[in-house]
PDB file of N, CA and C in Angstrom:
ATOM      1  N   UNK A   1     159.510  -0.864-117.510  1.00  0.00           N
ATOM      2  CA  UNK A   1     160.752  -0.621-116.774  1.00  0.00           C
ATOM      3  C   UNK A   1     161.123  -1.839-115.921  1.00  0.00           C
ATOM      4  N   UNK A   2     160.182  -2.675-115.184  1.00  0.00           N
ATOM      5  CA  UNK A   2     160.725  -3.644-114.347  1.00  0.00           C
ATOM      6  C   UNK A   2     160.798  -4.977-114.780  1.00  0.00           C
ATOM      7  N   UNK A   3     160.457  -5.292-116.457  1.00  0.00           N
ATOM      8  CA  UNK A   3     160.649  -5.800-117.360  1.00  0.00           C
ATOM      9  C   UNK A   3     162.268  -5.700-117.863  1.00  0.00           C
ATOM     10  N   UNK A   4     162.980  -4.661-117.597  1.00  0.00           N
ATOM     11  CA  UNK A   4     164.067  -4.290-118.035  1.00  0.00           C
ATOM     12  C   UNK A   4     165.176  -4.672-117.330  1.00  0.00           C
ATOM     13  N   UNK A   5     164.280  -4.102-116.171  1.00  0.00           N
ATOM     14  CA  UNK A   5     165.477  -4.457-114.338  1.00  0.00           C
ATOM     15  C   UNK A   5     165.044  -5.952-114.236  1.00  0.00           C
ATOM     16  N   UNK A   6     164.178  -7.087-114.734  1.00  0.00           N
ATOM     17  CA  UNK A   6     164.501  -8.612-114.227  1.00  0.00           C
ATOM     18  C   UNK A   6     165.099  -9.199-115.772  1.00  0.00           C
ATOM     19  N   UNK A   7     165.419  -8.443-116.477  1.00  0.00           N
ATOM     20  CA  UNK A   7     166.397  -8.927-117.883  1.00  0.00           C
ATOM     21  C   UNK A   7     167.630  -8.933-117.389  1.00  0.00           C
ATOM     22  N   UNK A   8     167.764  -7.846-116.981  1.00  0.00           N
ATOM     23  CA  UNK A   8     169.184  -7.012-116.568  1.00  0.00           C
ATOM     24  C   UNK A   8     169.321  -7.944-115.108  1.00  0.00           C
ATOM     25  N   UNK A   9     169.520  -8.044-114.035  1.00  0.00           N
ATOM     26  CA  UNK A   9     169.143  -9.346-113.272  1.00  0.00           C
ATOM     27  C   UNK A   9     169.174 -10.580-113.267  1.00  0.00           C
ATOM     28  N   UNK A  10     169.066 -11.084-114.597  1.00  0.00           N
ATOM     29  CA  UNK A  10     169.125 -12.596-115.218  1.00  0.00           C
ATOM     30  C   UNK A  10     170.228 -12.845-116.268  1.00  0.00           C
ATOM     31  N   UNK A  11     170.737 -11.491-117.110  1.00  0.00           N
ATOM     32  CA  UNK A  11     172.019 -12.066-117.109  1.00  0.00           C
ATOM     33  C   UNK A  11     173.070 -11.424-116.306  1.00  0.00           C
ATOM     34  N   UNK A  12     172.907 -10.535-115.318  1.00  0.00           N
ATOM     35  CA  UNK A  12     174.314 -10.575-114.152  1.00  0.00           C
ATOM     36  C   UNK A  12     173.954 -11.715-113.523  1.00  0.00           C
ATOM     37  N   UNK A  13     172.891 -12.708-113.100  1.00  0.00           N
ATOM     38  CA  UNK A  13     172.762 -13.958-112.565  1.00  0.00           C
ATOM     39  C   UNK A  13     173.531 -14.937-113.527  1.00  0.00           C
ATOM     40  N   UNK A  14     173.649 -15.015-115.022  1.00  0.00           N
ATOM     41  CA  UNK A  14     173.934 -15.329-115.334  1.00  0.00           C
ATOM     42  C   UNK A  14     175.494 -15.527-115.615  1.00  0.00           C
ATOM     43  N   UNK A  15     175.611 -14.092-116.014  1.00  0.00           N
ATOM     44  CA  UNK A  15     177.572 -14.218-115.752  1.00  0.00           C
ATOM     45  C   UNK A  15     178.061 -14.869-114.252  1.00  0.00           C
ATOM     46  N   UNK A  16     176.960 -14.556-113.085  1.00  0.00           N
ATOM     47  CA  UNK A  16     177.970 -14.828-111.759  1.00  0.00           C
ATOM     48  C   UNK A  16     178.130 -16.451-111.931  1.00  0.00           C
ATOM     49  N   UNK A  17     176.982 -16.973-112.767  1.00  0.00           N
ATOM     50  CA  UNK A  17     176.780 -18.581-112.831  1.00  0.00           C
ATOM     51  C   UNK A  17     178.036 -18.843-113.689  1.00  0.00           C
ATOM     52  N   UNK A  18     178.426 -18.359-114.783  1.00  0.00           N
ATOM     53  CA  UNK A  18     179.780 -18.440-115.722  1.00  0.00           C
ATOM     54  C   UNK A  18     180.838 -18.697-114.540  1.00  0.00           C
ATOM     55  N   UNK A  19     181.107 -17.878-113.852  1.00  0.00           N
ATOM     56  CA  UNK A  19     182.169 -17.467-113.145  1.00  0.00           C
ATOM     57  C   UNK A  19     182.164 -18.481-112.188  1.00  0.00           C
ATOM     58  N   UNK A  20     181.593 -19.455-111.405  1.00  0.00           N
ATOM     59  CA  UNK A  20     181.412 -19.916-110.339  1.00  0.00           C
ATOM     60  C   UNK A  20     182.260 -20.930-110.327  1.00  0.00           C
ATOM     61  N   UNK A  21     182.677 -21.382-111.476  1.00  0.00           N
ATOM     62  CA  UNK A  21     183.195 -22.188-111.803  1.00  0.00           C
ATOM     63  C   UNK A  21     184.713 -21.963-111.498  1.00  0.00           C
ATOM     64  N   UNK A  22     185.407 -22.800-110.707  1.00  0.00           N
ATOM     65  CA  UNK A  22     186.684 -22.161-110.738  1.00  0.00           C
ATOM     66  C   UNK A  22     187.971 -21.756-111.953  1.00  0.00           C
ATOM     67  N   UNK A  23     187.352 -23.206-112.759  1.00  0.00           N
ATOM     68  CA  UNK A  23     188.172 -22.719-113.815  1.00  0.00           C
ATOM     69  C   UNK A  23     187.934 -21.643-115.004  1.00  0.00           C
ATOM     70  N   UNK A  24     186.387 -21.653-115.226  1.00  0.00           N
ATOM     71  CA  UNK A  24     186.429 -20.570-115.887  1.00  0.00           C
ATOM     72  C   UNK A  24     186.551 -19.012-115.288  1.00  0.00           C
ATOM     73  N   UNK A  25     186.699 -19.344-114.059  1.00  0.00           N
ATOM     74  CA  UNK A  25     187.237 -17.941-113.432  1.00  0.00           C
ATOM     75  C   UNK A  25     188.788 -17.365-113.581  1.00  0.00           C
ATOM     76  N   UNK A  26     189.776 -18.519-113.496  1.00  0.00           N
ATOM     77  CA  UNK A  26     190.935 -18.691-113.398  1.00  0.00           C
ATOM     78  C   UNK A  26     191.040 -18.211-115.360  1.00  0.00           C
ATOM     79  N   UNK A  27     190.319 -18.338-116.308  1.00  0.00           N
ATOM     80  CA  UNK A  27     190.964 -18.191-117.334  1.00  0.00           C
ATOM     81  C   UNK A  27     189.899 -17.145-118.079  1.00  0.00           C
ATOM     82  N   UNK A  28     188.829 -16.565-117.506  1.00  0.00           N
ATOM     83  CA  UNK A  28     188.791 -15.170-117.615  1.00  0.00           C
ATOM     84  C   UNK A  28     189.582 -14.347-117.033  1.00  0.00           C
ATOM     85  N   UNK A  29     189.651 -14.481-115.598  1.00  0.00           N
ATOM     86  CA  UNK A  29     190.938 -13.737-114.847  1.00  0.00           C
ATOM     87  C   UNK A  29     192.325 -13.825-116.109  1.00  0.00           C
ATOM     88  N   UNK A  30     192.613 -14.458-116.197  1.00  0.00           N
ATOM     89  CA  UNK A  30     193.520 -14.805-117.410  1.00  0.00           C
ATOM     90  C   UNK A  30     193.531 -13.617-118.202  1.00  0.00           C
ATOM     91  N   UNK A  31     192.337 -13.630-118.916  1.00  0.00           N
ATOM     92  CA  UNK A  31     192.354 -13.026-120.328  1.00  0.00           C
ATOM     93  C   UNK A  31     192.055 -11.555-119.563  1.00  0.00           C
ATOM     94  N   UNK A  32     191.668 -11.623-119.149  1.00  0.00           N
ATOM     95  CA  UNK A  32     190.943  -9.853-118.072  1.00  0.00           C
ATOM     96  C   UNK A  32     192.257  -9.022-117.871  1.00  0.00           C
ATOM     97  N   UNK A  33     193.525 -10.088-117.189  1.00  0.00           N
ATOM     98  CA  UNK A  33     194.966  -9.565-116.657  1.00  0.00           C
ATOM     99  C   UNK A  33     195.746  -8.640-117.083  1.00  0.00           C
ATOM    100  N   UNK A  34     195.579  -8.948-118.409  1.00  0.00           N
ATOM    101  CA  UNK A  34     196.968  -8.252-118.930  1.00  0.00           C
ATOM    102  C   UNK A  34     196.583  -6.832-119.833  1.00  0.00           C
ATOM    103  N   UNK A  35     195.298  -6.780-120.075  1.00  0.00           N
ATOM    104  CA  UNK A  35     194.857  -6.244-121.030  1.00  0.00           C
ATOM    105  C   UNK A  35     193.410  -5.468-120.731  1.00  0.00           C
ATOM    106  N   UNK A  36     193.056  -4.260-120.860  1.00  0.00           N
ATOM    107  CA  UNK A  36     191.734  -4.000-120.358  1.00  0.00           C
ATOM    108  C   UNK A  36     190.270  -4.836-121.736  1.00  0.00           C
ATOM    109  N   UNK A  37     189.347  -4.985-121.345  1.00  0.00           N
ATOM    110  CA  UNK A  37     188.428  -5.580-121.962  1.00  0.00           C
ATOM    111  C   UNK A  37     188.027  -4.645-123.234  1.00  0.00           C
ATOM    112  N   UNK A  38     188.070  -5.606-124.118  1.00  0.00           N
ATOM    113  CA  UNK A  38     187.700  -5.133-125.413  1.00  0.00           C
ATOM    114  C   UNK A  38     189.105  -5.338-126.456  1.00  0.00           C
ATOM    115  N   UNK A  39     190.407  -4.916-125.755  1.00  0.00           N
ATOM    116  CA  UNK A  39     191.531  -5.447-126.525  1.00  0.00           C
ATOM    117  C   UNK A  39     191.874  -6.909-126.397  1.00  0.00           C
ATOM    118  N   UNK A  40     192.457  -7.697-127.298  1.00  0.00           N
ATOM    119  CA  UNK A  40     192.881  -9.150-126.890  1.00  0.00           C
ATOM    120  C   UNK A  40     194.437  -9.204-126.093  1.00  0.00           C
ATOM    121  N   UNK A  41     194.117 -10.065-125.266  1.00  0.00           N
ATOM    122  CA  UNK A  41     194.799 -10.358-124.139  1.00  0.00           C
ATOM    123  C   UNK A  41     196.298 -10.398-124.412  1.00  0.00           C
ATOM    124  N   UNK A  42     197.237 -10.271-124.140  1.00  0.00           N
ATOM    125  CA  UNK A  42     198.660 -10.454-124.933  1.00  0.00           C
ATOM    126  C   UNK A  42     199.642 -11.813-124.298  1.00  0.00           C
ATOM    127  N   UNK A  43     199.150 -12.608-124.657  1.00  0.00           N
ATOM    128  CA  UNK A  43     199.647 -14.118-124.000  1.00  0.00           C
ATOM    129  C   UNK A  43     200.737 -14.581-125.278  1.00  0.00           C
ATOM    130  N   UNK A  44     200.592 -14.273-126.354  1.00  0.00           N
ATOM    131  CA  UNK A  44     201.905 -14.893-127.182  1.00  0.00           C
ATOM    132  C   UNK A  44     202.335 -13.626-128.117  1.00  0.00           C
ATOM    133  N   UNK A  45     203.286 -13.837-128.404  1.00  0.00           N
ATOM    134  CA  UNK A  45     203.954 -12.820-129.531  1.00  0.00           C
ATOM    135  C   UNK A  45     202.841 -12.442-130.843  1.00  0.00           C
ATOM    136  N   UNK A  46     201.538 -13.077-131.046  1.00  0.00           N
ATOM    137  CA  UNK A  46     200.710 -12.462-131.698  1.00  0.00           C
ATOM    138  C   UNK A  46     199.560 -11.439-131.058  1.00  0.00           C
ATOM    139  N   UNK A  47     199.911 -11.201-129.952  1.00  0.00           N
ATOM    140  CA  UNK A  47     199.067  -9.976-129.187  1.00  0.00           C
ATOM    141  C   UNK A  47     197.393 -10.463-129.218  1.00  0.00           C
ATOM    142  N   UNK A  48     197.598 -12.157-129.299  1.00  0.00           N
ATOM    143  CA  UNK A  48     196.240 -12.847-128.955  1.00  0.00           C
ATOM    144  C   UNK A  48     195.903 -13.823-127.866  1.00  0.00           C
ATOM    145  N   UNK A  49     195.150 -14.274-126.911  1.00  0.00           N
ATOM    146  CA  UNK A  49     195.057 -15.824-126.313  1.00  0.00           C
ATOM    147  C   UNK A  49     194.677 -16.302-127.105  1.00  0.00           C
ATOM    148  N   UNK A  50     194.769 -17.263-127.196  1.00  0.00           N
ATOM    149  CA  UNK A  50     194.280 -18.286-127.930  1.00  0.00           C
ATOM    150  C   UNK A  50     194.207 -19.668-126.932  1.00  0.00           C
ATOM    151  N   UNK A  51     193.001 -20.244-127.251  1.00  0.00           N
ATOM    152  CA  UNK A  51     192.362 -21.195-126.384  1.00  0.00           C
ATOM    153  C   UNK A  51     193.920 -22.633-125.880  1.00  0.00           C
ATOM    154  N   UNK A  52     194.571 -22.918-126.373  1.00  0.00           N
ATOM    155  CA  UNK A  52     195.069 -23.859-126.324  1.00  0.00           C
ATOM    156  C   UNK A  52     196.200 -23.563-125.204  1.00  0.00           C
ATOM    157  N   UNK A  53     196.552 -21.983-125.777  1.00  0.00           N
ATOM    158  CA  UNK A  53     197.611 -21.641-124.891  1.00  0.00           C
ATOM    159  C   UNK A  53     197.207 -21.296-123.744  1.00  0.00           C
ATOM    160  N   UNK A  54     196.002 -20.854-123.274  1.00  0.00           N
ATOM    161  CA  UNK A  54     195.263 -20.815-121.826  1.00  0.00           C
ATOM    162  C   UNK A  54     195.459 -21.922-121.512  1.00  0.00           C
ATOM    163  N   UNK A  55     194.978 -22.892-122.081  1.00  0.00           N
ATOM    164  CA  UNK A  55     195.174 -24.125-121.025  1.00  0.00           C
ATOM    165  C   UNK A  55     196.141 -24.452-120.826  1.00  0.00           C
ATOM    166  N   UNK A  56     197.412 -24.440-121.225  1.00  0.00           N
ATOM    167  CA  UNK A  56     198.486 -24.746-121.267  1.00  0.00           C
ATOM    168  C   UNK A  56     198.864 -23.540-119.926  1.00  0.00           C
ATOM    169  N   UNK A  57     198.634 -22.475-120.201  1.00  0.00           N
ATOM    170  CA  UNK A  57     199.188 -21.778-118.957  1.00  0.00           C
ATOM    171  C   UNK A  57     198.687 -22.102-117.538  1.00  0.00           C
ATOM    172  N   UNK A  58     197.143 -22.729-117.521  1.00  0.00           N
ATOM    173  CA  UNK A  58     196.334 -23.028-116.925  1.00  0.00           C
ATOM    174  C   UNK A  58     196.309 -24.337-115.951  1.00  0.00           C
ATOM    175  N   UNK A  59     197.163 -25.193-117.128  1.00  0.00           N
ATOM    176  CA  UNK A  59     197.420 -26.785-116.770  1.00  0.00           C
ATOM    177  C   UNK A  59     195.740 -27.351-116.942  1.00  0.00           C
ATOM    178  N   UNK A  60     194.986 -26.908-117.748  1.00  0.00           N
ATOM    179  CA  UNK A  60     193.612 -27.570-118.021  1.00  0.00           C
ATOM    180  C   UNK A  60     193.770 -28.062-119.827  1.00  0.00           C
ATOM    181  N   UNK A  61     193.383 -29.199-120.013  1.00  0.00           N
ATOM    182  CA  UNK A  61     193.286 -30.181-121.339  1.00  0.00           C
ATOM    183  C   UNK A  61     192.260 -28.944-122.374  1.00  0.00           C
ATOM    184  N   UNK A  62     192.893 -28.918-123.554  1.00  0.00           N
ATOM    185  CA  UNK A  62     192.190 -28.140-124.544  1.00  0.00           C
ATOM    186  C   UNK A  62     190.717 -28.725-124.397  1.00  0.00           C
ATOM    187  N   UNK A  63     190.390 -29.593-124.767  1.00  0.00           N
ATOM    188  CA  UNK A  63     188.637 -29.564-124.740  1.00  0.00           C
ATOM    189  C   UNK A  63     187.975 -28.942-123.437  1.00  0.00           C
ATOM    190  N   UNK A  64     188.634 -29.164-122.598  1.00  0.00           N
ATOM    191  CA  UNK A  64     188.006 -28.520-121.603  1.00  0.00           C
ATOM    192  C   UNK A  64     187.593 -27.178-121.570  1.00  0.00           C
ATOM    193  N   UNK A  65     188.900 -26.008-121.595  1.00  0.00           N
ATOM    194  CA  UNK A  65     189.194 -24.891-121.909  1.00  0.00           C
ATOM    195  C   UNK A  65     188.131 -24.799-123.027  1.00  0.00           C
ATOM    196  N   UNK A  66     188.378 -25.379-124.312  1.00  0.00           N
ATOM    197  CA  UNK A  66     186.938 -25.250-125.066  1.00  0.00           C
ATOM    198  C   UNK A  66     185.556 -25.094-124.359  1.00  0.00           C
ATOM    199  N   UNK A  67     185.219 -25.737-123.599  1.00  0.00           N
ATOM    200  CA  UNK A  67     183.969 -26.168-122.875  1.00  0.00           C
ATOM    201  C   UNK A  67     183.633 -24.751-121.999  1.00  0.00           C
ATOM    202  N   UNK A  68     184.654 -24.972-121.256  1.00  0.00           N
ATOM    203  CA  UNK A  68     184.753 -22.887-120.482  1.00  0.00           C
ATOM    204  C   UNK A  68     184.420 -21.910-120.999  1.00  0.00           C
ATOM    205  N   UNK A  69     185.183 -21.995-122.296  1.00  0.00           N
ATOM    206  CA  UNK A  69     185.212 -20.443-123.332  1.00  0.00           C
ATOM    207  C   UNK A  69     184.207 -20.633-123.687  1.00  0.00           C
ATOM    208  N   UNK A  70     183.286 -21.812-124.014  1.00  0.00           N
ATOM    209  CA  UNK A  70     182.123 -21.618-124.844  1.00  0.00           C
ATOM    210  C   UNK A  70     180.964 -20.911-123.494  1.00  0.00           C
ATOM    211  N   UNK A  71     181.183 -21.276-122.553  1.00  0.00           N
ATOM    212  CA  UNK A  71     180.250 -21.187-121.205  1.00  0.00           C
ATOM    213  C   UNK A  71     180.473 -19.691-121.048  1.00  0.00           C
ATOM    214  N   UNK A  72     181.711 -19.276-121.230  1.00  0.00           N
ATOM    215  CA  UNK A  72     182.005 -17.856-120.673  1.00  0.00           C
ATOM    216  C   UNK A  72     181.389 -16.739-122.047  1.00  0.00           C
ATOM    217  N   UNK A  73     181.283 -17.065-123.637  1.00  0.00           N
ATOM    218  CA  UNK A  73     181.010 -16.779-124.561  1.00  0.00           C
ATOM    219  C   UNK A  73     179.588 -16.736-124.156  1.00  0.00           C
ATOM    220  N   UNK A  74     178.816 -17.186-123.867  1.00  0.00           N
ATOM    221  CA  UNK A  74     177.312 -17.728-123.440  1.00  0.00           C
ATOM    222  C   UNK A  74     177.051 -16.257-122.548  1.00  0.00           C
ATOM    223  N   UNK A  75     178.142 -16.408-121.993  1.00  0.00           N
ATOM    224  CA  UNK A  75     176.969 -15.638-120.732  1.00  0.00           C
ATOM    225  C   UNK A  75     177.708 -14.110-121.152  1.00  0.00           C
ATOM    226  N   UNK A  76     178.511 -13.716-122.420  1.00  0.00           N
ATOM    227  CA  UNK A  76     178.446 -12.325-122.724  1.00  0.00           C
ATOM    228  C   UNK A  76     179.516 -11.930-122.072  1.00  0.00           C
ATOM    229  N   UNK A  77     180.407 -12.700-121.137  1.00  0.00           N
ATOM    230  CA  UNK A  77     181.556 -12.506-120.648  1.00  0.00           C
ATOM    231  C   UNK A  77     183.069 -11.977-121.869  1.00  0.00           C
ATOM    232  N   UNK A  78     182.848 -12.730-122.549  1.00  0.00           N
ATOM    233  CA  UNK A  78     184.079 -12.449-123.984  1.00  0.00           C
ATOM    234  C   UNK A  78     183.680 -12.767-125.088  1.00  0.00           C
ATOM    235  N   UNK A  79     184.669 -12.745-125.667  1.00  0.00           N
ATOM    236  CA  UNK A  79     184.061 -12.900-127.271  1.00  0.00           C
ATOM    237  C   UNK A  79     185.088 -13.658-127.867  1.00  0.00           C
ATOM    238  N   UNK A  80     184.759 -14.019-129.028  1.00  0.00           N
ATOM    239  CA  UNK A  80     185.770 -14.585-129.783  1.00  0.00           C
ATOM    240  C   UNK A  80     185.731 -15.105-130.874  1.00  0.00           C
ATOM    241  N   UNK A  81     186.710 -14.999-131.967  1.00  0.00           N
ATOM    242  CA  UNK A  81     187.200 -14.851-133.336  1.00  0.00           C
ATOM    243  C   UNK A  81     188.086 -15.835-133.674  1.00  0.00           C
ATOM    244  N   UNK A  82     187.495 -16.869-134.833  1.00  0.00           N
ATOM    245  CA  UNK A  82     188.177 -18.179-135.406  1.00  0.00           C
ATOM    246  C   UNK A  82     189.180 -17.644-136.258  1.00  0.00           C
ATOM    247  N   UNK A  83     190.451 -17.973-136.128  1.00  0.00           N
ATOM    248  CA  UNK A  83     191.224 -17.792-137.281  1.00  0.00           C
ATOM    249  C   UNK A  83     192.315 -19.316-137.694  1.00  0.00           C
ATOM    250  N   UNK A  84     191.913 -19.694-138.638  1.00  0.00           N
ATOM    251  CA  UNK A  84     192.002 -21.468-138.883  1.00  0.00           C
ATOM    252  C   UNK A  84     191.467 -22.024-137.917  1.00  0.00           C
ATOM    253  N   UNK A  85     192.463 -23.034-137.432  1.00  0.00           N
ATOM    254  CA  UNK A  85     191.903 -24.039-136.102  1.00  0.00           C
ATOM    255  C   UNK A  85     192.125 -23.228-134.713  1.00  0.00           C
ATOM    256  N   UNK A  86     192.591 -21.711-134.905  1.00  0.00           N
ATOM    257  CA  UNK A  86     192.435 -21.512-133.347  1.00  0.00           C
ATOM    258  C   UNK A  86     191.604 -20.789-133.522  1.00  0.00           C
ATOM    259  N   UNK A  87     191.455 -20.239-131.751  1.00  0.00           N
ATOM    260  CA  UNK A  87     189.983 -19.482-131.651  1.00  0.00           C
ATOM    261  C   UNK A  87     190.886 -17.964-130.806  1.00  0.00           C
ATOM    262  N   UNK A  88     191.097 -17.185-131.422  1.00  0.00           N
ATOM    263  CA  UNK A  88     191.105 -16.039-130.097  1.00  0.00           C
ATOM    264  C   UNK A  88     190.084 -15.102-129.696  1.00  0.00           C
ATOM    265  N   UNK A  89     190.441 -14.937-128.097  1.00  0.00           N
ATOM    266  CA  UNK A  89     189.352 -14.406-127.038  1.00  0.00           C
ATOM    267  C   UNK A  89     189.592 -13.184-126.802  1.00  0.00           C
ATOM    268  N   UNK A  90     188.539 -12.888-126.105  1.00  0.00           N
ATOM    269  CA  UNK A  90     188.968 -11.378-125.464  1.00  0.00           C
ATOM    270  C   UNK A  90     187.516 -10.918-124.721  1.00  0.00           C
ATOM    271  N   UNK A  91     187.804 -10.039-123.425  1.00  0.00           N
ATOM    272  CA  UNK A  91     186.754  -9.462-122.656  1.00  0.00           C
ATOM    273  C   UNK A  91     185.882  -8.689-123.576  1.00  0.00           C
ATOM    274  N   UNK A  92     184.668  -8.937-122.821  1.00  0.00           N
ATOM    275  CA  UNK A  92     183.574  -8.179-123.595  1.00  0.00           C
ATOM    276  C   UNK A  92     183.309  -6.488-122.640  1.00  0.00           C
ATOM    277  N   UNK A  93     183.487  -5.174-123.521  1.00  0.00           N
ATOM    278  CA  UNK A  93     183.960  -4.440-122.350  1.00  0.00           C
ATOM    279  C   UNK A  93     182.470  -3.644-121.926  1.00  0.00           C
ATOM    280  N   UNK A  94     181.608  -4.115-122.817  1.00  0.00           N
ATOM    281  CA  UNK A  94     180.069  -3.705-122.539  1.00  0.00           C
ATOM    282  C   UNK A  94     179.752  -4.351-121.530  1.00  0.00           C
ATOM    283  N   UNK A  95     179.939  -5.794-121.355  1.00  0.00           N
ATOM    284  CA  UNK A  95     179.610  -6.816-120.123  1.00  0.00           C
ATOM    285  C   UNK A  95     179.954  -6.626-118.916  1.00  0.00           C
ATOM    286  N   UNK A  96     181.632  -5.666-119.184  1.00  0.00           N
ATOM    287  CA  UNK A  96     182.239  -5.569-117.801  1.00  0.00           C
ATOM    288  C   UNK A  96     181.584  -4.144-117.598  1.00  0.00           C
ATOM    289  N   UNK A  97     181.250  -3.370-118.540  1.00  0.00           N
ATOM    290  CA  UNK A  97     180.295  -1.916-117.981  1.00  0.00           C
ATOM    291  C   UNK A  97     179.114  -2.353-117.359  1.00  0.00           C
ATOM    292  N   UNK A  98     178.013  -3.201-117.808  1.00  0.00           N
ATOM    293  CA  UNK A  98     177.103  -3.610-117.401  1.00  0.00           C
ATOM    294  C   UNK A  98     177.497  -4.262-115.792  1.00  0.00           C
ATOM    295  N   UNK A  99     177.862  -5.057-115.794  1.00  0.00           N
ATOM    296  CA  UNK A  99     178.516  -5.390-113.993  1.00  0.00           C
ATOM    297  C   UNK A  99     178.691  -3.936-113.272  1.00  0.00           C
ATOM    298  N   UNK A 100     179.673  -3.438-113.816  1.00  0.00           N
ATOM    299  CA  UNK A 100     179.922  -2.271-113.111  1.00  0.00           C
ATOM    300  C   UNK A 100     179.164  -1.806-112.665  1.00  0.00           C
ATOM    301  N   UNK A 101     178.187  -1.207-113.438  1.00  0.00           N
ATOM    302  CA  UNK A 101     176.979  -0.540-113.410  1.00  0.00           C
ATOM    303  C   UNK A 101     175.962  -0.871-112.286  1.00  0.00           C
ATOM    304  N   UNK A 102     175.785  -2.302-112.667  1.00  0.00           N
ATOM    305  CA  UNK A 102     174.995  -2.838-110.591  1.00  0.00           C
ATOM    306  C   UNK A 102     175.736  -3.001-109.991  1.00  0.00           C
ATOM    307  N   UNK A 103     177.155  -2.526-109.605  1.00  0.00           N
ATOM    308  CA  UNK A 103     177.168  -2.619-108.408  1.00  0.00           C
ATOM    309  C   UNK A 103     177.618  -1.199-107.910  1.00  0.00           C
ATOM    310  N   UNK A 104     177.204  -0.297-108.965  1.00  0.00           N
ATOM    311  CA  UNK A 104     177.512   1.261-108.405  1.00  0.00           C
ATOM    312  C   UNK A 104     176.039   1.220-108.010  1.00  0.00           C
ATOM    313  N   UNK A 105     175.656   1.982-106.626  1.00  0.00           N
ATOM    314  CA  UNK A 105     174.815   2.854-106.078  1.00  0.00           C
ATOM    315  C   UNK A 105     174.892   4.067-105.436  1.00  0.00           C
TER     316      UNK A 105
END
């Protein structure tokens, strides 16, 4: 059991480390906004974000935004699905239950 509770512990340490970052806060907040987690975010007329257009809403350079999403992908924060050269995102809604979850007592 307390094998379980310092797993569970290391990655909410981990997402808060994702997040600390201002920008990848600013463009999870993003994708989190409009849409509850688990559906994709509705930022263009295809009812997807897509990485390029975050930054663009964001005012942050596509590689960068790349660099974020991959950091925020890492720590179980969202997910995301290649279709050609773009990538669309979306909240992970197990991740945001899991948060939830420690901080109900």
């Amino acid at each position: 059991m307390l094998n379980n509770q310092t797993k569970k512990i290391d990655e909410i340490a981990d997402i808060f480390k994702a997040l600390s970052n201002p920008n990848r806060l600013r463009i999870f907040q993003q994708l989190a906004s409009c849409c509850k987690p688990g559906t994709k975010s509705i930022i263009d007329a295809r009812s997807t974000a897509y990485v390029g257009e975050l930054g663009e809403q964001l005012d942050i350079v596509p590689s960068t935004v790349s660099h974020h999403i991959k950091e925020l992908k890492r720590s179980g924060l969202i997910r995301t699905n290649r279709k050609g050269q773009k990538i669309e995102c979306w909240v992970d809604p197990e991740t945001i239950e899991m948060v939830r979850g420690f901080f109900s007592f």
